[in-house]
Protein backbone atom coordinates (compact mmCIF):
# COMPACT_ATOMS: atom_id res chain seq x y z
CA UNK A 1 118.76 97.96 97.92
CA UNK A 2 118.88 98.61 94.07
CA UNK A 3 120.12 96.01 91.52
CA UNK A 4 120.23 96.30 87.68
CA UNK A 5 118.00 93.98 85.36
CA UNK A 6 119.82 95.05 82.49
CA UNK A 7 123.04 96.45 81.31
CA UNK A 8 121.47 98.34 79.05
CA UNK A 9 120.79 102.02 79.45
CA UNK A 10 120.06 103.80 76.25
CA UNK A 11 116.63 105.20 75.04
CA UNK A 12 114.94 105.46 71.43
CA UNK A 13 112.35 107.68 72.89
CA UNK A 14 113.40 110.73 71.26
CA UNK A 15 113.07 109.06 67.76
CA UNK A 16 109.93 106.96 68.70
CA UNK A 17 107.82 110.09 69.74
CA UNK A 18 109.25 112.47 67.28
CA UNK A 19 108.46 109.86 64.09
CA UNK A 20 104.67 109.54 65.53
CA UNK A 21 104.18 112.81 66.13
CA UNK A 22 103.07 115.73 63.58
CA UNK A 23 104.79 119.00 64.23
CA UNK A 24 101.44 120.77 63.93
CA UNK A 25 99.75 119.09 66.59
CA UNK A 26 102.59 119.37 68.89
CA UNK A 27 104.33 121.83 70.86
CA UNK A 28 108.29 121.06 71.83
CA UNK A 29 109.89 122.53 75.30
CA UNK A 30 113.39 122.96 74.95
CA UNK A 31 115.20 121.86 77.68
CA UNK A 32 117.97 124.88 77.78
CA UNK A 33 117.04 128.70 77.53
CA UNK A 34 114.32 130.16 78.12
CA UNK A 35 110.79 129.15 77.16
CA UNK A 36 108.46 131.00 75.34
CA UNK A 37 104.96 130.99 76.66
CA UNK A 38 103.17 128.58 75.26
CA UNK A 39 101.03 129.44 71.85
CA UNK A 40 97.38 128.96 71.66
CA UNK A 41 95.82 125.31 72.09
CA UNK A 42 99.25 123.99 74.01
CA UNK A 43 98.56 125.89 77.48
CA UNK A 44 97.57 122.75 79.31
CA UNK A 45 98.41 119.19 79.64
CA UNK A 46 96.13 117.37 77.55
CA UNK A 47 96.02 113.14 76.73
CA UNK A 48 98.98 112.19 74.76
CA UNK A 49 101.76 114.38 75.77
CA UNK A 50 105.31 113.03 76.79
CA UNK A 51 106.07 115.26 79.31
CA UNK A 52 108.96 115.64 82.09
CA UNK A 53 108.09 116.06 85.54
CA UNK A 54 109.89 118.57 88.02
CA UNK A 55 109.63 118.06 91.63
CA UNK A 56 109.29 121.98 93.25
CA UNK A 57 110.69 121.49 96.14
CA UNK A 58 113.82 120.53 94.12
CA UNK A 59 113.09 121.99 90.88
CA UNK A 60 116.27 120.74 89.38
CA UNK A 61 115.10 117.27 89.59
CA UNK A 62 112.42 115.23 87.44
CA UNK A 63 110.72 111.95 88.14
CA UNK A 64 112.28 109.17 86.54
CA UNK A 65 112.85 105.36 85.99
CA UNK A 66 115.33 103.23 84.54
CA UNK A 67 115.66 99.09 83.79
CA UNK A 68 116.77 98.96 87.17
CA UNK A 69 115.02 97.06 90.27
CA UNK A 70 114.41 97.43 93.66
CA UNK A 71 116.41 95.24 95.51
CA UNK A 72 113.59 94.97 98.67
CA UNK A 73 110.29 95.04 98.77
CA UNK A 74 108.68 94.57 95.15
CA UNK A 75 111.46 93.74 93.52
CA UNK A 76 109.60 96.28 90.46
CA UNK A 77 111.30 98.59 88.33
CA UNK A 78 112.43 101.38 90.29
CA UNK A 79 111.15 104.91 90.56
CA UNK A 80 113.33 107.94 91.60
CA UNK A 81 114.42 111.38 90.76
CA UNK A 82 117.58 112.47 89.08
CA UNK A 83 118.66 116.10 88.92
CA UNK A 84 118.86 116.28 85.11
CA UNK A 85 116.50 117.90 82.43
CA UNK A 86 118.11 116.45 79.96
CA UNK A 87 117.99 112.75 80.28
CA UNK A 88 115.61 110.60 78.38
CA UNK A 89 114.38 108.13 81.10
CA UNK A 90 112.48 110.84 82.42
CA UNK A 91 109.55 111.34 80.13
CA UNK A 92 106.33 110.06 80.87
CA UNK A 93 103.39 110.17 78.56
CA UNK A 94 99.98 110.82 80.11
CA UNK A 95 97.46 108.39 79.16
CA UNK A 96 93.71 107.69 80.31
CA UNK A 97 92.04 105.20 83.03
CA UNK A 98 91.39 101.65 82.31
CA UNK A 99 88.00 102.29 82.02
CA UNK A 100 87.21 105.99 80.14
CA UNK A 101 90.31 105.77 78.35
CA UNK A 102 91.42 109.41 76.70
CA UNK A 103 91.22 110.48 73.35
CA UNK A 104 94.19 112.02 72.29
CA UNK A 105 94.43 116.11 72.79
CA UNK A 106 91.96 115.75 75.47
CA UNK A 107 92.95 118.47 78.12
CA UNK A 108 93.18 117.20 81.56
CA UNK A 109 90.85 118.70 83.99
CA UNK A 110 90.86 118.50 87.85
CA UNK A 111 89.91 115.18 89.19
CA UNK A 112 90.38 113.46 85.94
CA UNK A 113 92.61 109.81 86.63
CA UNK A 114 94.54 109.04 84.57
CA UNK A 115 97.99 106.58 84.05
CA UNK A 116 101.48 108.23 83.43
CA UNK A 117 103.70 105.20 81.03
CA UNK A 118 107.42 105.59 81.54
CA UNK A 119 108.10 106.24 77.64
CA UNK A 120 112.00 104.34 77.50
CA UNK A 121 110.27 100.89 79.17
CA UNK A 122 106.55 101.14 78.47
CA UNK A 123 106.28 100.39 82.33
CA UNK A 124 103.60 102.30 84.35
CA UNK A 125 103.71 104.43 87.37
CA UNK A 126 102.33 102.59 89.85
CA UNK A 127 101.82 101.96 93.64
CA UNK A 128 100.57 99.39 96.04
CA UNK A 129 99.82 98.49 99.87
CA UNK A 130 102.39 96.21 101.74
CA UNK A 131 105.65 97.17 100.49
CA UNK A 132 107.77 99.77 101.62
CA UNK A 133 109.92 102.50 99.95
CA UNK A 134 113.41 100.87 100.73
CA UNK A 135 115.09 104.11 102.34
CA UNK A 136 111.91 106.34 104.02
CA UNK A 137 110.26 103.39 104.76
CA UNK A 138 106.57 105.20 102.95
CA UNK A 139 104.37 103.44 100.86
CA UNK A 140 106.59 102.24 97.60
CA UNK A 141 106.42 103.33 94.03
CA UNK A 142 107.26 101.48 91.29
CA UNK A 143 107.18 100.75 87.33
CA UNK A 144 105.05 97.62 86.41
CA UNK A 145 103.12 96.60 83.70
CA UNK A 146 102.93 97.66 79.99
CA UNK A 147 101.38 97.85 77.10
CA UNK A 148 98.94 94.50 77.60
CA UNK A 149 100.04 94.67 81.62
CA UNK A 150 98.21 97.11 83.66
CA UNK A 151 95.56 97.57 86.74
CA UNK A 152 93.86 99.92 88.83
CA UNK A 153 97.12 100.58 90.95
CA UNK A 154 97.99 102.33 87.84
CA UNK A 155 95.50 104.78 88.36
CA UNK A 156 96.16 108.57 89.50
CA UNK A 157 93.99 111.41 90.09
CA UNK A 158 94.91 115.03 89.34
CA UNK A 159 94.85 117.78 91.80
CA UNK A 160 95.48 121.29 90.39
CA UNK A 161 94.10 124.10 91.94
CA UNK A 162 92.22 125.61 88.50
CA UNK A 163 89.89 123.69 85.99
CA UNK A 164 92.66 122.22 84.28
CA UNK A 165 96.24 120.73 84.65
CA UNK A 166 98.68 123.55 83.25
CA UNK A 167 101.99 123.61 82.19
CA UNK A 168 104.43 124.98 84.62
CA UNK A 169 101.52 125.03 87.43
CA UNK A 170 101.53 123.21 90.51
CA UNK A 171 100.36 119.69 90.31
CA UNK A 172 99.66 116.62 93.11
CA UNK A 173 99.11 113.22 91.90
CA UNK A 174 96.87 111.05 94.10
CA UNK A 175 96.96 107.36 93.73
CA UNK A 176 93.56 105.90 93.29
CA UNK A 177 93.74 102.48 95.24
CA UNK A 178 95.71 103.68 97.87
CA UNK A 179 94.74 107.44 98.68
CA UNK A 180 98.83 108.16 99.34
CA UNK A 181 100.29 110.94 96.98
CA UNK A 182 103.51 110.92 94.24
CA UNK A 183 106.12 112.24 97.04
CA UNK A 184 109.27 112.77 97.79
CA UNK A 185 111.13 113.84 101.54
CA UNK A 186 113.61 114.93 98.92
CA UNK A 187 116.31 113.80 101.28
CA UNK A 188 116.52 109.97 100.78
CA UNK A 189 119.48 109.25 98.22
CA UNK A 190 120.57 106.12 96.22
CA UNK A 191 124.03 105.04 96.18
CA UNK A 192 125.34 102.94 93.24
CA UNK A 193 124.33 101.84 90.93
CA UNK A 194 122.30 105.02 90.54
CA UNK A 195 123.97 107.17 92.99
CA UNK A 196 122.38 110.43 93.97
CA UNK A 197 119.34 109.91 92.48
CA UNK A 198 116.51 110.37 95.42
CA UNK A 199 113.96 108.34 96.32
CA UNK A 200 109.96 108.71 95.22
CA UNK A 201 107.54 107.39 97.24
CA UNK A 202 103.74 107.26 98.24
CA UNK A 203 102.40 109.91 101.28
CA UNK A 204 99.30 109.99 102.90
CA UNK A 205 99.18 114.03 103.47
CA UNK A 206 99.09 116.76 100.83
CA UNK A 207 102.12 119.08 101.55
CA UNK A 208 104.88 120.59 99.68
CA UNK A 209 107.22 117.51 99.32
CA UNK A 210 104.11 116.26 96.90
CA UNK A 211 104.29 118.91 94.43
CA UNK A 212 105.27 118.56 90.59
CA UNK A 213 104.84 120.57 87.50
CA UNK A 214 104.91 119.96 84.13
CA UNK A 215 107.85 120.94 82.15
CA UNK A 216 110.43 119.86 79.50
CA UNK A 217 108.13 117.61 76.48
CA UNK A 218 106.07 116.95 73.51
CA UNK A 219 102.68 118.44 74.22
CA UNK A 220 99.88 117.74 72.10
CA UNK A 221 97.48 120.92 71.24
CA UNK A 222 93.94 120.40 72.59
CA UNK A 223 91.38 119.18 70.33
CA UNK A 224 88.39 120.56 72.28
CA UNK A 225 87.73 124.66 71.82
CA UNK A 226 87.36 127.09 74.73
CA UNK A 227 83.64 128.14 73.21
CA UNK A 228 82.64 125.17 73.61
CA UNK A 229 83.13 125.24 77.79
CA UNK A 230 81.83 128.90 78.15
């Protein structure tokens, strides 16, 4: 149920975000070792940031997406997850509503929606009613749009249990339109041409199988100051 729409695989993401970037606004998560705790300003997610997303049922694995199409139902740029930190068609960078937009640094607090871009394509996480995930048979998710391309089924509200979305913390991602959240049964696998890679799709319940964190990226400190919100 997969087919290719290009032959194509390889990335410039690395040297697109790290030649926009300035190394004093940004914090970098290395994707081997351990991690120091992040310094002061970089604690949470904030608008801007190319991050990677691990799924914590599976921690191993990290949403991603690749120039390669559903076969069924859309016929969009697939979604999945692969169990890799290191691969580049996993970042996304987290970007504002179509309406409020987000200025850049802007941390991301609970309830905020927002639109997560798949950095290698420019395509945007997205979901819609009347297609189905082609192996659980859920709600589909797919990539679609870009840069002048993109709607309200781009839209995603954060869930996080504190005031703000932080690193390494237990996130749920709740699509606007639809009311069905980012999910995985974490059983569901590809074949070729992207073999063991497992499926995403869109649930209507909050459980475990819904849960991501933030991990592996380019975050961007937080322009706002903590004095300001006491």
């Amino acid at each position: 149920n997969i087919r290719p729409t290009s032959t194509s695989y390889t990335t410039t993401a690395n040297t697109i975000m790290l030649s926009v970037i300035l190394p004093l606004l940004v914090s970098q998560v290395y994707t081997h070792g351990d991690r120091e705790p992040p310094s002061e300003g970089f604690e949470v997610v904030t608008c801007g940031s190319t991050i990677k997303l691990s799924f914590m049922a599976v921690p191993d694995f990290r949403l991603h997406s690749h120039e390669v199409a559903y076969g069924s139902g859309s016929g969009q740029q697939s979604v999945t997850m692969k169990k890799s930190v290191d691969d580049n068609n996993s970042y996304w960078t987290v970007v504002g509503d179509l309406k409020n937009g987000c200025k850049r640094g802007t941390p991301i607090k609970i309830g905020r929606i927002i639109r997560l871009q798949h950095t290698a394509t420019k395509k945007w996480l997205h979901s819609h009613t009347g297609f189905k995930s082609p192996l659980s048979q859920n709600q589909e998710v797919s990539c679609f749009g870009g840069y002048e391309e993109s709607n309200t089924a781009d839209h995603w509200q954060v869930e996080v249990k504190g005031t703000y979305w932080e690193r390494e913390q237990m996130v749920r991602f709740k699509h606007v339109d639809t009311g069905m959240y980012l999910h995985s049964t974490g059983q569901h696998q590809f074949g070729r041409p992207i073999n063991g890679q497992r499926e995403i799709c869109a649930y209507s319940r909050a459980n475990s199988m819904n849960q991501w964190s933030a991990m592996e990226g380019l975050y961007v400190k937080r322009t706002d100051s903590k004095k300001k919100e006491q």
